[in-house]
N, C-alpha and C. Protein backbone atom coordinates (compact mmCIF):
# COMPACT_ATOMS: atom_id res chain seq x y z
N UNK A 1 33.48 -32.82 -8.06
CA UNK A 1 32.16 -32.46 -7.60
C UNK A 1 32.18 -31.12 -6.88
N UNK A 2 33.23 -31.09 -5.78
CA UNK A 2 33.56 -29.57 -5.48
C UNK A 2 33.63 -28.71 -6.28
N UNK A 3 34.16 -28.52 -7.51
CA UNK A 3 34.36 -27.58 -7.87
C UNK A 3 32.99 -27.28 -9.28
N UNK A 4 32.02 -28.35 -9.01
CA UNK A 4 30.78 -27.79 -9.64
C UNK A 4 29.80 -26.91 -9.25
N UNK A 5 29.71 -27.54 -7.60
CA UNK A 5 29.31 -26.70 -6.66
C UNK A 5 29.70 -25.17 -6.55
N UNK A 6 30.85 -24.63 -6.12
CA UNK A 6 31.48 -23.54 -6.46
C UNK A 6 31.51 -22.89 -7.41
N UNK A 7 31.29 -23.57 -8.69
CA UNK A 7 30.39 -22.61 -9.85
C UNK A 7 29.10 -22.59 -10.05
N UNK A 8 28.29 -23.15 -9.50
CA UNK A 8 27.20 -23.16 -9.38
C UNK A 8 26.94 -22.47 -8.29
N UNK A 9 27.70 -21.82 -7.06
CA UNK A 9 27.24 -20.53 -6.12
C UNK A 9 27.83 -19.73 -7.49
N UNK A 10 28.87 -19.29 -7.50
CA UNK A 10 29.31 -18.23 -7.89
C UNK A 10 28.33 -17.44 -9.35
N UNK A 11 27.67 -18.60 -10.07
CA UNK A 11 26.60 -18.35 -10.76
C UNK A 11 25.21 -17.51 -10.83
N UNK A 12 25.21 -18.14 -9.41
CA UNK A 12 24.06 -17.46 -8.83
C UNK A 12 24.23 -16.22 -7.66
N UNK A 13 24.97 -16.40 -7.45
CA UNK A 13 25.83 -15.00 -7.16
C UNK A 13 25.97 -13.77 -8.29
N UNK A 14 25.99 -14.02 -9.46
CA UNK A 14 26.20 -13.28 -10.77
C UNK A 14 24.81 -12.84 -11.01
N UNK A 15 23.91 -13.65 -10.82
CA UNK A 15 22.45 -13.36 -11.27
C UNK A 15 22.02 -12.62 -10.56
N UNK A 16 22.03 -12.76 -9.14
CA UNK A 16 21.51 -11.66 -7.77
C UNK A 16 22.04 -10.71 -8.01
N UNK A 17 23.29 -10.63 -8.31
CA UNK A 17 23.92 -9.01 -8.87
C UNK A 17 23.06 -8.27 -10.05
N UNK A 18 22.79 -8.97 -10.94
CA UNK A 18 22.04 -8.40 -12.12
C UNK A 18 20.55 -8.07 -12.23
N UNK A 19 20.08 -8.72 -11.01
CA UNK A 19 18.46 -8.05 -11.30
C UNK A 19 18.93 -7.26 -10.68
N UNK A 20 19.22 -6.81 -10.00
CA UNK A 20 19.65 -4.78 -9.11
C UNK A 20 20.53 -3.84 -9.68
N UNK A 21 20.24 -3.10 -10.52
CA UNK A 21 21.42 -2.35 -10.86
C UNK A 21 22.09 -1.27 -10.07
N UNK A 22 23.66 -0.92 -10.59
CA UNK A 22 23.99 -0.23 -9.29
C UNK A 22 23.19 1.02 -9.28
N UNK A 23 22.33 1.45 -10.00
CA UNK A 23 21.57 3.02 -9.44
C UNK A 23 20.55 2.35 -9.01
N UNK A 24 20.36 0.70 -8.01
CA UNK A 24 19.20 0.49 -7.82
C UNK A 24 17.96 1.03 -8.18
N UNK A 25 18.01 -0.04 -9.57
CA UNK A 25 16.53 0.09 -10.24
C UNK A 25 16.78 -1.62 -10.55
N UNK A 26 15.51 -1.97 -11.04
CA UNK A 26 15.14 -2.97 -11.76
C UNK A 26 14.02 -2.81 -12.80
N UNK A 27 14.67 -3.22 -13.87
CA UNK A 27 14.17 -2.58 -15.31
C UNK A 27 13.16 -0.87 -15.53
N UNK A 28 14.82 -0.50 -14.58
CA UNK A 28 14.25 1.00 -15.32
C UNK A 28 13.31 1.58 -13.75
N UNK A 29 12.89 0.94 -13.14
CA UNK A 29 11.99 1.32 -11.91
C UNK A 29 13.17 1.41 -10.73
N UNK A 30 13.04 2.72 -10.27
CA UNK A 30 13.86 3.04 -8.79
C UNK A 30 12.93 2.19 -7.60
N UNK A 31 13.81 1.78 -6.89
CA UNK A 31 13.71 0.54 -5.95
C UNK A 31 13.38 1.73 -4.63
N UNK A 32 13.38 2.58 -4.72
CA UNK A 32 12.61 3.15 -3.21
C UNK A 32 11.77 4.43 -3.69
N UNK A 33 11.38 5.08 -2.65
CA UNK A 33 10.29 6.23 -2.30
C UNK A 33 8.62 5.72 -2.27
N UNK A 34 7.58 5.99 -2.92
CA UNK A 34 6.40 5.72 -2.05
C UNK A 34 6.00 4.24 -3.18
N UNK A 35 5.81 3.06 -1.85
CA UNK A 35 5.29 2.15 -2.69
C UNK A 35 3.93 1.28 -2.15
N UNK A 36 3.40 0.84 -3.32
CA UNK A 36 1.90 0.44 -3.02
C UNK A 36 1.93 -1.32 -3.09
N UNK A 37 1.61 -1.91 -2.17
CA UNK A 37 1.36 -2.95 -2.19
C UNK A 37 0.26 -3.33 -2.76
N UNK A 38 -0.02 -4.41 -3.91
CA UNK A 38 -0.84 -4.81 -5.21
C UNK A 38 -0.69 -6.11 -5.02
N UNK A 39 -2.48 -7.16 -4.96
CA UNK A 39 -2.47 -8.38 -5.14
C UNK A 39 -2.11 -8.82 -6.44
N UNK A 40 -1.48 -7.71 -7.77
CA UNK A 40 -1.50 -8.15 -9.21
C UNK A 40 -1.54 -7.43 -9.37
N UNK A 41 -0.70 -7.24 -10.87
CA UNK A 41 -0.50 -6.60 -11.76
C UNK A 41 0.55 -5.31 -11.07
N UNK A 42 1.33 -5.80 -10.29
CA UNK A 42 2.36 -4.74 -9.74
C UNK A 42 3.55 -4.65 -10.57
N UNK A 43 4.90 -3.70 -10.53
CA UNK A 43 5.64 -3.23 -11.41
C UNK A 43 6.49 -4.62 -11.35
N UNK A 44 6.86 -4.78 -10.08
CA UNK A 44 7.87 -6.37 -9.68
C UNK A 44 6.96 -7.21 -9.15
N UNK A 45 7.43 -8.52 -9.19
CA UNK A 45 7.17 -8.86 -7.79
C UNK A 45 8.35 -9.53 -7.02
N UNK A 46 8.15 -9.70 -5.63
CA UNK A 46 8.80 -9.47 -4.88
C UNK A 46 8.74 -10.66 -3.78
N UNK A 47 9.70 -11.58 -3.44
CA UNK A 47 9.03 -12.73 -2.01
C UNK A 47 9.98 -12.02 -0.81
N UNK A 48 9.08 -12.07 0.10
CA UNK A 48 10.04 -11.94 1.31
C UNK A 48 11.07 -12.88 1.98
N UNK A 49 12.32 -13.05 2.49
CA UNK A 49 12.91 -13.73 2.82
C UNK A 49 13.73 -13.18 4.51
N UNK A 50 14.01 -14.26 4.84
CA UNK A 50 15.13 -14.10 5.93
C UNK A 50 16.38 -14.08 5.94
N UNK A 51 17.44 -14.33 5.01
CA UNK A 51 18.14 -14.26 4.29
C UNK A 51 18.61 -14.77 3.03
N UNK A 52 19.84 -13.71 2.48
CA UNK A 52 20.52 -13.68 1.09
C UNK A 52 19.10 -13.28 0.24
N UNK A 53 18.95 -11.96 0.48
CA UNK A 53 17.99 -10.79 -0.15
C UNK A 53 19.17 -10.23 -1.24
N UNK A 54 18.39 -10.02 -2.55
CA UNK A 54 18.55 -8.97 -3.42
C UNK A 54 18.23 -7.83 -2.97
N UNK A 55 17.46 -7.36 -1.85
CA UNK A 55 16.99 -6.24 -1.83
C UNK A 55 17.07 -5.57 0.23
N UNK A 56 18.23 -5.14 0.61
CA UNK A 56 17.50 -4.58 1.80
C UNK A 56 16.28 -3.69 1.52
N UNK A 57 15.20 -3.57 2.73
CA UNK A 57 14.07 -2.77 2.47
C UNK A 57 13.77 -2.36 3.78
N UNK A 58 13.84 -1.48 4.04
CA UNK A 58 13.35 -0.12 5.23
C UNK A 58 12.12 0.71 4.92
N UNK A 59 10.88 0.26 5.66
CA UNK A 59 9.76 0.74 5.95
C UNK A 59 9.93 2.30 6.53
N UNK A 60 9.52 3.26 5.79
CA UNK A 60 9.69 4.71 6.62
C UNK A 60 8.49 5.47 6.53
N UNK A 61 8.15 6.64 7.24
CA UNK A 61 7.35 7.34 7.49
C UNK A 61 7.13 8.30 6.17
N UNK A 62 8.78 8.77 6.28
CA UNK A 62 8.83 10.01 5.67
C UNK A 62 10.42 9.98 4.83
N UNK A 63 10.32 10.51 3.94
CA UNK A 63 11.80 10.53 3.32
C UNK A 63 12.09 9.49 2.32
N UNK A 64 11.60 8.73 1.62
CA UNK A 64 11.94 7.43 1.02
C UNK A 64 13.29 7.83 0.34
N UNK A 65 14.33 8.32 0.38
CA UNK A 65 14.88 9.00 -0.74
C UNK A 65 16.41 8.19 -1.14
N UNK A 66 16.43 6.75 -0.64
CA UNK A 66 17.81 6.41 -0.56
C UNK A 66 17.31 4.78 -1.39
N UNK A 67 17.93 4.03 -1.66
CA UNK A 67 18.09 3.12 -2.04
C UNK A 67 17.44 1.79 -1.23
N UNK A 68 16.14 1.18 -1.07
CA UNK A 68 15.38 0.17 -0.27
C UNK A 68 14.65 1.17 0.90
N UNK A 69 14.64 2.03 0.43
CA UNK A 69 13.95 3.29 1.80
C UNK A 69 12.24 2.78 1.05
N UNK A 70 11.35 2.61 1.64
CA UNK A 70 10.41 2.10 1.30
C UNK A 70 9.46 2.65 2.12
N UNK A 71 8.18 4.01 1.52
CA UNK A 71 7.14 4.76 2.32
C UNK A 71 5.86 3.81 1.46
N UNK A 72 5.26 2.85 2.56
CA UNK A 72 4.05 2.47 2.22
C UNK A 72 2.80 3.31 1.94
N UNK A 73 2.11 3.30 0.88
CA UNK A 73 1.23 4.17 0.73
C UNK A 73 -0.30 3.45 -0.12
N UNK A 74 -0.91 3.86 -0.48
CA UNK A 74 -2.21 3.42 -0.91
C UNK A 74 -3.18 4.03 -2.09
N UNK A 75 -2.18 5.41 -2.36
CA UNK A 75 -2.37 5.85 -3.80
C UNK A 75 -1.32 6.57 -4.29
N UNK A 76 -1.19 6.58 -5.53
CA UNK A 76 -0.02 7.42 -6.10
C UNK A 76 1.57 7.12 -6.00
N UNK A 77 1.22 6.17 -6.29
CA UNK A 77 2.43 5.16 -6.19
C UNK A 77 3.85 5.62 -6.74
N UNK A 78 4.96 5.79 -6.55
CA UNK A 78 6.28 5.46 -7.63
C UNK A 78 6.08 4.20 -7.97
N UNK A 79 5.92 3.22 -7.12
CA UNK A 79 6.24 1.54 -7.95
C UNK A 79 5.26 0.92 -7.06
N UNK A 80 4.50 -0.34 -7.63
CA UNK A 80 3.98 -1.11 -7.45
C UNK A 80 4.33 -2.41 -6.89
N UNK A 81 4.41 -3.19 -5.76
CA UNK A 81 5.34 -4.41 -5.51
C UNK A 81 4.16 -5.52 -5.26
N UNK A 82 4.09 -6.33 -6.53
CA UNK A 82 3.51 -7.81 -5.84
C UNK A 82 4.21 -8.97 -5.08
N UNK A 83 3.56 -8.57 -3.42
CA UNK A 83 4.84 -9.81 -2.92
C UNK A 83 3.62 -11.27 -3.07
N UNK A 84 4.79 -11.82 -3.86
CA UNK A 84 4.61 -13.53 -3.93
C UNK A 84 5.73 -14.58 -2.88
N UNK A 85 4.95 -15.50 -3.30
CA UNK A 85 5.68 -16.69 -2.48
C UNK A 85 6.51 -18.02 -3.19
N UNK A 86 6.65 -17.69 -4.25
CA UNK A 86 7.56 -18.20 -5.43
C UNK A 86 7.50 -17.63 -6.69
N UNK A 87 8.81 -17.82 -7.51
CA UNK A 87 9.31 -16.62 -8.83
C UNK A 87 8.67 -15.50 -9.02
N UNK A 88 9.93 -15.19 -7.35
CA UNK A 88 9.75 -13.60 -7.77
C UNK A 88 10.68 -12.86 -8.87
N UNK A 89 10.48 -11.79 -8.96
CA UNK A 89 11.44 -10.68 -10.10
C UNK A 89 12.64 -10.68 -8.58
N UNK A 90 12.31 -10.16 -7.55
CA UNK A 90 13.73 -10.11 -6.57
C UNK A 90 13.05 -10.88 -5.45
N UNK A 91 14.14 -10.47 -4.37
CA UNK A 91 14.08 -11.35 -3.20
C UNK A 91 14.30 -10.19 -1.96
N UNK A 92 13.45 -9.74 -0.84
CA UNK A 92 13.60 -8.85 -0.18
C UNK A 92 13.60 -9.05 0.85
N UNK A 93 14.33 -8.38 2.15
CA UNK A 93 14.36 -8.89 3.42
C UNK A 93 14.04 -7.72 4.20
N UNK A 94 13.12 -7.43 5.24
CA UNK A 94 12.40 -6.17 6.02
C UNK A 94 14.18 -5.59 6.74
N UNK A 95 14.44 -4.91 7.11
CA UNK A 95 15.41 -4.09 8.07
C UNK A 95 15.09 -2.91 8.44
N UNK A 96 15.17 -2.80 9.72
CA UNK A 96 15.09 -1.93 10.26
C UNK A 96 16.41 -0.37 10.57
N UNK A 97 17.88 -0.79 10.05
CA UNK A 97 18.70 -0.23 9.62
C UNK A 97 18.97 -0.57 8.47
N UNK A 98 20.23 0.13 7.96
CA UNK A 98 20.92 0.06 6.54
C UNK A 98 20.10 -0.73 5.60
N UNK A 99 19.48 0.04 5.17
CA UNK A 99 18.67 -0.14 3.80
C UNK A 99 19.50 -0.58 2.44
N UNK A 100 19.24 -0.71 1.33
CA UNK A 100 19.72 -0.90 -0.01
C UNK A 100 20.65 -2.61 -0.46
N UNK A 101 21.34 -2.43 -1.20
CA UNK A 101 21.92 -3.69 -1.51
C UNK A 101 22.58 -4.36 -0.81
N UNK A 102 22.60 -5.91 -0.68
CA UNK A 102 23.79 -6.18 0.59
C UNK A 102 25.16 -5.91 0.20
């Protein structure tokens, strides 16, 4: 039974790796610079969590230019994020340092 368990993390461990690619994107969409929050029809969507995030995410002013660097905005979007509250495309957690993948 132990050792079903243990493939069954390590499984899902494999999957969290694969919706993020390492040039953080998900399908083709860069995961930071200016993004618009959308009740629908957004590029991902996205649930917030407290931990074991696919996604660190850092709210900024200015600069989005790194990997989960995230400038909220309201037109003219790079990417669109619908956050839901079950099956999301990723899983994101707010931080206030070190941004990007865990």
């Amino acid at each position: 039974m132990l050792a079903i368990l243990v493939l069954g993390v390590g499984a899902a461990s494999a999957s969290a790796e694969d919706k993020i690619g390492k040039n953080c994107t998900f399908k083709g969409k860069k995961l930071w610079g200016k993004v618009q929050l959308v009740t629908s029809g957004g590029d991902l969507k996205a649930e917030v969590v407290d931990a074991f995030p696919d996604l660190k995410v850092q709210k900024v002013t200015s600069f989005p230019d790194a990997c989960g660097k995230w400038q909220i905005v309201t037109s003219l979007p790079d990417l669109k994020v619908q956050l839901v509250s079950s099956f999301p495309d990723i899983k994101i957690q707010y931080v206030t340092t070190f941004p990007g993948k865990p």
